[in-house]
N, C-alpha and C. Protein backbone atom coordinates (compact mmCIF):
# COMPACT_ATOMS: atom_id res chain seq x y z
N UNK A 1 -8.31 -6.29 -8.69
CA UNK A 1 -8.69 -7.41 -7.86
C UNK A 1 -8.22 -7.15 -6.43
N UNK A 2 -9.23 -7.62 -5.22
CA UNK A 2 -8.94 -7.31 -4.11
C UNK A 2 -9.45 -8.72 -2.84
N UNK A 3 -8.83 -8.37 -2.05
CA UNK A 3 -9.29 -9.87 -1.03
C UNK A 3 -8.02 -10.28 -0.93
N UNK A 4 -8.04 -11.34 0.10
CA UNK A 4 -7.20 -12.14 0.30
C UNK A 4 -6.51 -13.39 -0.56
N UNK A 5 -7.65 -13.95 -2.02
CA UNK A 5 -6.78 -13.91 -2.59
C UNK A 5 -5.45 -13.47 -3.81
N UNK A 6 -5.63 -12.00 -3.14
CA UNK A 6 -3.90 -11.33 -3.84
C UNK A 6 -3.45 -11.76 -3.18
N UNK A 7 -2.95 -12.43 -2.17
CA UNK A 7 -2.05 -12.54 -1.01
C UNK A 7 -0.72 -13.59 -1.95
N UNK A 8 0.63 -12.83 -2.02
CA UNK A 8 1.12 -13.68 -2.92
C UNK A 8 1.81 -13.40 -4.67
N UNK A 9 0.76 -11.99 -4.81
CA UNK A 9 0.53 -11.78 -6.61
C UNK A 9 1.90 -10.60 -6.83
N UNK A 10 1.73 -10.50 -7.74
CA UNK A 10 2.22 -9.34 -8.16
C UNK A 10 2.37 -8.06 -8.54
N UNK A 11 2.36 -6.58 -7.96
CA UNK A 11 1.70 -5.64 -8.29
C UNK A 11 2.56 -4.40 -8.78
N UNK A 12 1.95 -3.54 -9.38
CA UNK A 12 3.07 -2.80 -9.78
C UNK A 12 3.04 -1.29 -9.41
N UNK A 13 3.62 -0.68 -8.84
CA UNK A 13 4.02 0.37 -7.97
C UNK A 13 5.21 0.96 -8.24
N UNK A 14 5.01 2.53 -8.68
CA UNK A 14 6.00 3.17 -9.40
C UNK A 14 7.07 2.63 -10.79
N UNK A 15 6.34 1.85 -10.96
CA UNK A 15 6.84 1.50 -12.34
C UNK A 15 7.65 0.75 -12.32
N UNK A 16 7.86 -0.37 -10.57
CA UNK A 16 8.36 -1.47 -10.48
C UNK A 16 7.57 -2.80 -10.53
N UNK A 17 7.86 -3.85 -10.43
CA UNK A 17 7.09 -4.81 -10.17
C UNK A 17 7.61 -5.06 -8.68
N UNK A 18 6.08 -5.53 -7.63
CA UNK A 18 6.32 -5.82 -6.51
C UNK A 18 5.79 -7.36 -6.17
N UNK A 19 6.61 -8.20 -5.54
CA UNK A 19 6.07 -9.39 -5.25
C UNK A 19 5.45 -9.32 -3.65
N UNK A 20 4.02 -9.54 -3.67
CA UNK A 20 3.82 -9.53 -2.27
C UNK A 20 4.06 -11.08 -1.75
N UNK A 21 4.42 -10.69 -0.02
CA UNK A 21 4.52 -12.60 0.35
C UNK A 21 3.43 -12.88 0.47
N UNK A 22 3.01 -13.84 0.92
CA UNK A 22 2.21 -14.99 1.10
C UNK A 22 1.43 -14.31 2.29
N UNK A 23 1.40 -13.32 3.04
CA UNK A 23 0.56 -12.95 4.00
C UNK A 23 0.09 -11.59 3.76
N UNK A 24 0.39 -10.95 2.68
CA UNK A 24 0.05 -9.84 2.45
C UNK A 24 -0.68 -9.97 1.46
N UNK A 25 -1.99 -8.97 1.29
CA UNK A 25 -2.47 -8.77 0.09
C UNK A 25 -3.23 -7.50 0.12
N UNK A 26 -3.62 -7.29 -1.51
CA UNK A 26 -4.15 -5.81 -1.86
C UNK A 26 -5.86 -5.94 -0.90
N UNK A 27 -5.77 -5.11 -0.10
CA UNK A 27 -7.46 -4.94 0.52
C UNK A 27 -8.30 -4.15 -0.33
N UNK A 28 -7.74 -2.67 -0.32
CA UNK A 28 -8.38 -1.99 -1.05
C UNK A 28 -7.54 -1.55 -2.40
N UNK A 29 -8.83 -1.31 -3.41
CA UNK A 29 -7.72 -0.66 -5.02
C UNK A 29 -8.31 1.03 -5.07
N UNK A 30 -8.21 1.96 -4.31
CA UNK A 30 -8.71 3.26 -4.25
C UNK A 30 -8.77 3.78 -5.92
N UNK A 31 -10.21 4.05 -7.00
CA UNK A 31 -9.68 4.53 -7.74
C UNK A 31 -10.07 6.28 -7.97
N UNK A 32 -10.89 6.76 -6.63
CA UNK A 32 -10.91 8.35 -6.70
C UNK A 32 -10.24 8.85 -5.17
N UNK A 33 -10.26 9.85 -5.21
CA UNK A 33 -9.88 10.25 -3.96
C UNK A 33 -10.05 11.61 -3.21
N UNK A 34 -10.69 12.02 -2.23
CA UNK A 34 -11.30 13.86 -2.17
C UNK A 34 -9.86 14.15 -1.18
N UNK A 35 -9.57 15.57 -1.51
CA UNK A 35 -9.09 16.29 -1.31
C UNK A 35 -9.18 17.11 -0.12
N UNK A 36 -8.34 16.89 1.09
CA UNK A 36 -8.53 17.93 2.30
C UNK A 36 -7.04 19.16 2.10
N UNK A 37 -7.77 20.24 2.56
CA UNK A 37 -7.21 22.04 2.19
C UNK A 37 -6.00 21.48 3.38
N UNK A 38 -6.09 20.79 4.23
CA UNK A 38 -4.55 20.84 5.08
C UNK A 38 -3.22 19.67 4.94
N UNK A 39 -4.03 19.29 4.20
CA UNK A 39 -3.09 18.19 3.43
C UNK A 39 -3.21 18.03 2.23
N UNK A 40 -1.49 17.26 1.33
CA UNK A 40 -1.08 17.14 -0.18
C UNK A 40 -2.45 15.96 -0.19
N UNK A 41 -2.66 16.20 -1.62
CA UNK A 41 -3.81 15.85 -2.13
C UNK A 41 -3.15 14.30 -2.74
N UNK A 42 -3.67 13.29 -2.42
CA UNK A 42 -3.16 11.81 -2.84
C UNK A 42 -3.71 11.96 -4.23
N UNK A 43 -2.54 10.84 -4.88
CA UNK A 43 -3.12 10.85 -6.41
C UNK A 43 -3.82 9.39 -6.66
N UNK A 44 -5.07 9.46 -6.63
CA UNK A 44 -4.98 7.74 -7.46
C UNK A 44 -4.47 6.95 -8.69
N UNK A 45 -4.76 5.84 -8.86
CA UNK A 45 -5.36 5.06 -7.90
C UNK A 45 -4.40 4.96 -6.79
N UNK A 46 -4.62 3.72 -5.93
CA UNK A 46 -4.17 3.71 -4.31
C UNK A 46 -4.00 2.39 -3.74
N UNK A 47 -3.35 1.57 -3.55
CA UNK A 47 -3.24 0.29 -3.29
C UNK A 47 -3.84 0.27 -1.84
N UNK A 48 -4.21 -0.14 -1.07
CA UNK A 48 -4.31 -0.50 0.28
C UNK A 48 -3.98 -1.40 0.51
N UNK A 49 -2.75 -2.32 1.08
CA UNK A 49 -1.98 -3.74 1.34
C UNK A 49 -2.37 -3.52 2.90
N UNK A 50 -2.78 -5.02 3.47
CA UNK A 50 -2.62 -5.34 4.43
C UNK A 50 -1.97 -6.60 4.76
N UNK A 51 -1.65 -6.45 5.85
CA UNK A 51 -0.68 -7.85 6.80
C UNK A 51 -0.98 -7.54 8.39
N UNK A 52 -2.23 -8.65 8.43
CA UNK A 52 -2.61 -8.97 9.39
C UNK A 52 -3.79 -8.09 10.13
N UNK A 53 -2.90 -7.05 11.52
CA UNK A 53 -4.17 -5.90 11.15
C UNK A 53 -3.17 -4.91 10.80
N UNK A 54 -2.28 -4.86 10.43
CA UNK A 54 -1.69 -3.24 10.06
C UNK A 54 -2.04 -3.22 8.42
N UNK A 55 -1.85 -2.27 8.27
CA UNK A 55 -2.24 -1.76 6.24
C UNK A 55 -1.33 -0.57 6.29
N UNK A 56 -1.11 -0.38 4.62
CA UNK A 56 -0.17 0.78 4.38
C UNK A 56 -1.11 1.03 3.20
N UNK A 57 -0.91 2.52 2.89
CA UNK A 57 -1.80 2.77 1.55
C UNK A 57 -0.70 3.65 1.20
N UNK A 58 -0.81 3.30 -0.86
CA UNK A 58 0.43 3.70 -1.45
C UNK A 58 0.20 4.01 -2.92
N UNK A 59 0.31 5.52 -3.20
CA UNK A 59 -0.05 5.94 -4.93
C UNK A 59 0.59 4.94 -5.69
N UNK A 60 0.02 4.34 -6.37
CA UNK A 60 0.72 3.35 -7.69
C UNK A 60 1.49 4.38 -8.62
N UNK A 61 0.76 5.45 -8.94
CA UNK A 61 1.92 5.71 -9.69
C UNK A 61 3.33 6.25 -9.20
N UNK A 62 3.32 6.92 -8.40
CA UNK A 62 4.54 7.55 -7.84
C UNK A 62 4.90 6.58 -6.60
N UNK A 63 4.60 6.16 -5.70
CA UNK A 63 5.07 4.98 -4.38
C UNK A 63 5.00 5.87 -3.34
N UNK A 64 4.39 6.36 -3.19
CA UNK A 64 4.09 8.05 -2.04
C UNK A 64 3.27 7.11 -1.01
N UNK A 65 3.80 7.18 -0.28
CA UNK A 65 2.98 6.46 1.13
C UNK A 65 2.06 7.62 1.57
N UNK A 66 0.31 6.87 1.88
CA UNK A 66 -0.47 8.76 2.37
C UNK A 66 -0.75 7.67 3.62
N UNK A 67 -0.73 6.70 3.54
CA UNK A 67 -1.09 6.20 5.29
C UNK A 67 -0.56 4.95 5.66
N UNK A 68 -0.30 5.12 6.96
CA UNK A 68 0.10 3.63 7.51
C UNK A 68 0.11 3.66 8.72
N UNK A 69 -0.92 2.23 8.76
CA UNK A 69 -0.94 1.89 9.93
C UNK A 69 -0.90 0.59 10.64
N UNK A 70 0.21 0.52 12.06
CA UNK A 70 0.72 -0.22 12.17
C UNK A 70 0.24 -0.63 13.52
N UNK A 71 0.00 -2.27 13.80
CA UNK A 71 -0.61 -2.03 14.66
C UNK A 71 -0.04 -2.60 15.74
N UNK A 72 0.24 -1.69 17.45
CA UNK A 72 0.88 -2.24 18.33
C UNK A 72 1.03 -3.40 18.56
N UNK A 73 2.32 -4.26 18.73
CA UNK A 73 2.90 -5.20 18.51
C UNK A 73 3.56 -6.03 17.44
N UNK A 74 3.18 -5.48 15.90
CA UNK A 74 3.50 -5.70 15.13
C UNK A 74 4.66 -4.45 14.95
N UNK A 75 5.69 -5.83 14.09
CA UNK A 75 6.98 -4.64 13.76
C UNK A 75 6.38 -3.64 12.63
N UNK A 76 7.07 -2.39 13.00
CA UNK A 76 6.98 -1.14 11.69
C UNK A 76 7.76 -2.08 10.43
N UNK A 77 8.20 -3.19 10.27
CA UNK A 77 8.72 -3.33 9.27
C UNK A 77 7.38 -4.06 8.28
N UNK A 78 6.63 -4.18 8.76
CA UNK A 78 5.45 -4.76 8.08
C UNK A 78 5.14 -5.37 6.70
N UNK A 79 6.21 -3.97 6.18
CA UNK A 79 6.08 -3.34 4.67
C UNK A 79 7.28 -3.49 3.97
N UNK A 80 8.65 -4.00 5.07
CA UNK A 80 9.37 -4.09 4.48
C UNK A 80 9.72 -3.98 2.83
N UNK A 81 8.86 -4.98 2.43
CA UNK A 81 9.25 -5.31 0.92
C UNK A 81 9.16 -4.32 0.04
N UNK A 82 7.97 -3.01 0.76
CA UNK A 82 8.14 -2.16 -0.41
C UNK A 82 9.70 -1.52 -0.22
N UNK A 83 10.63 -1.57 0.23
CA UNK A 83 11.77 -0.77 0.21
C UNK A 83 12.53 -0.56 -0.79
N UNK A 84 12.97 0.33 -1.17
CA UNK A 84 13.20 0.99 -2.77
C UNK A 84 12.27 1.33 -3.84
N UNK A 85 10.74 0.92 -2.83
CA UNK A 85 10.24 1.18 -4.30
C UNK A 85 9.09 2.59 -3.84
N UNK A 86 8.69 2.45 -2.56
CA UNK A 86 7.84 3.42 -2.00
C UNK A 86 9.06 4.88 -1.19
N UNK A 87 7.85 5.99 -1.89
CA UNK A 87 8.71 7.36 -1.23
C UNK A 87 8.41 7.41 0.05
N UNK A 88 9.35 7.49 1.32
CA UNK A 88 9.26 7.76 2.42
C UNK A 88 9.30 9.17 3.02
């Protein structure tokens, strides 16, 4: 499930449970993904969370961050909440 209303739910990422707040939710649920020769190859599936206009995208199974983006003026902490649970 995707849209705004996850904003709030519960999701699970690396084999934790994550509570998103109330302004965040899953945008995209990536479940394939192609492969570029100059970069590690992401594993799906792929959460895409956004808050506001920044988004972070994050392997569910392992918590491997492959993108984030944050958008000027908004704090890098965006994502806070994933902390401890996503690899930096």
């Amino acid at each position: 499930m995707t849209g705004p209303e996850t904003a709030g739910q519960v999701i699970r990422v690396a084999g934790k449970d994550v509570q998103l707040p109330p302004d965040v939710y899953v945008d995209q649920f990536v479940i394939s993904v192609s492969c570029m020769a100059e970069a590690p190859c992401p594993q799906a599936p792929i959460y895409v969370l956004r808050r506001g206009p920044s988004t972070i995208a994050v392997e569910v199974v392992t918590g491997r961050v492959v993108d984030r983006r944050t958008d000027p003026g908004h704090d890098e902490q965006d994502f806070g909440f994933l902390d401890g649970v996503i690899e930096k």
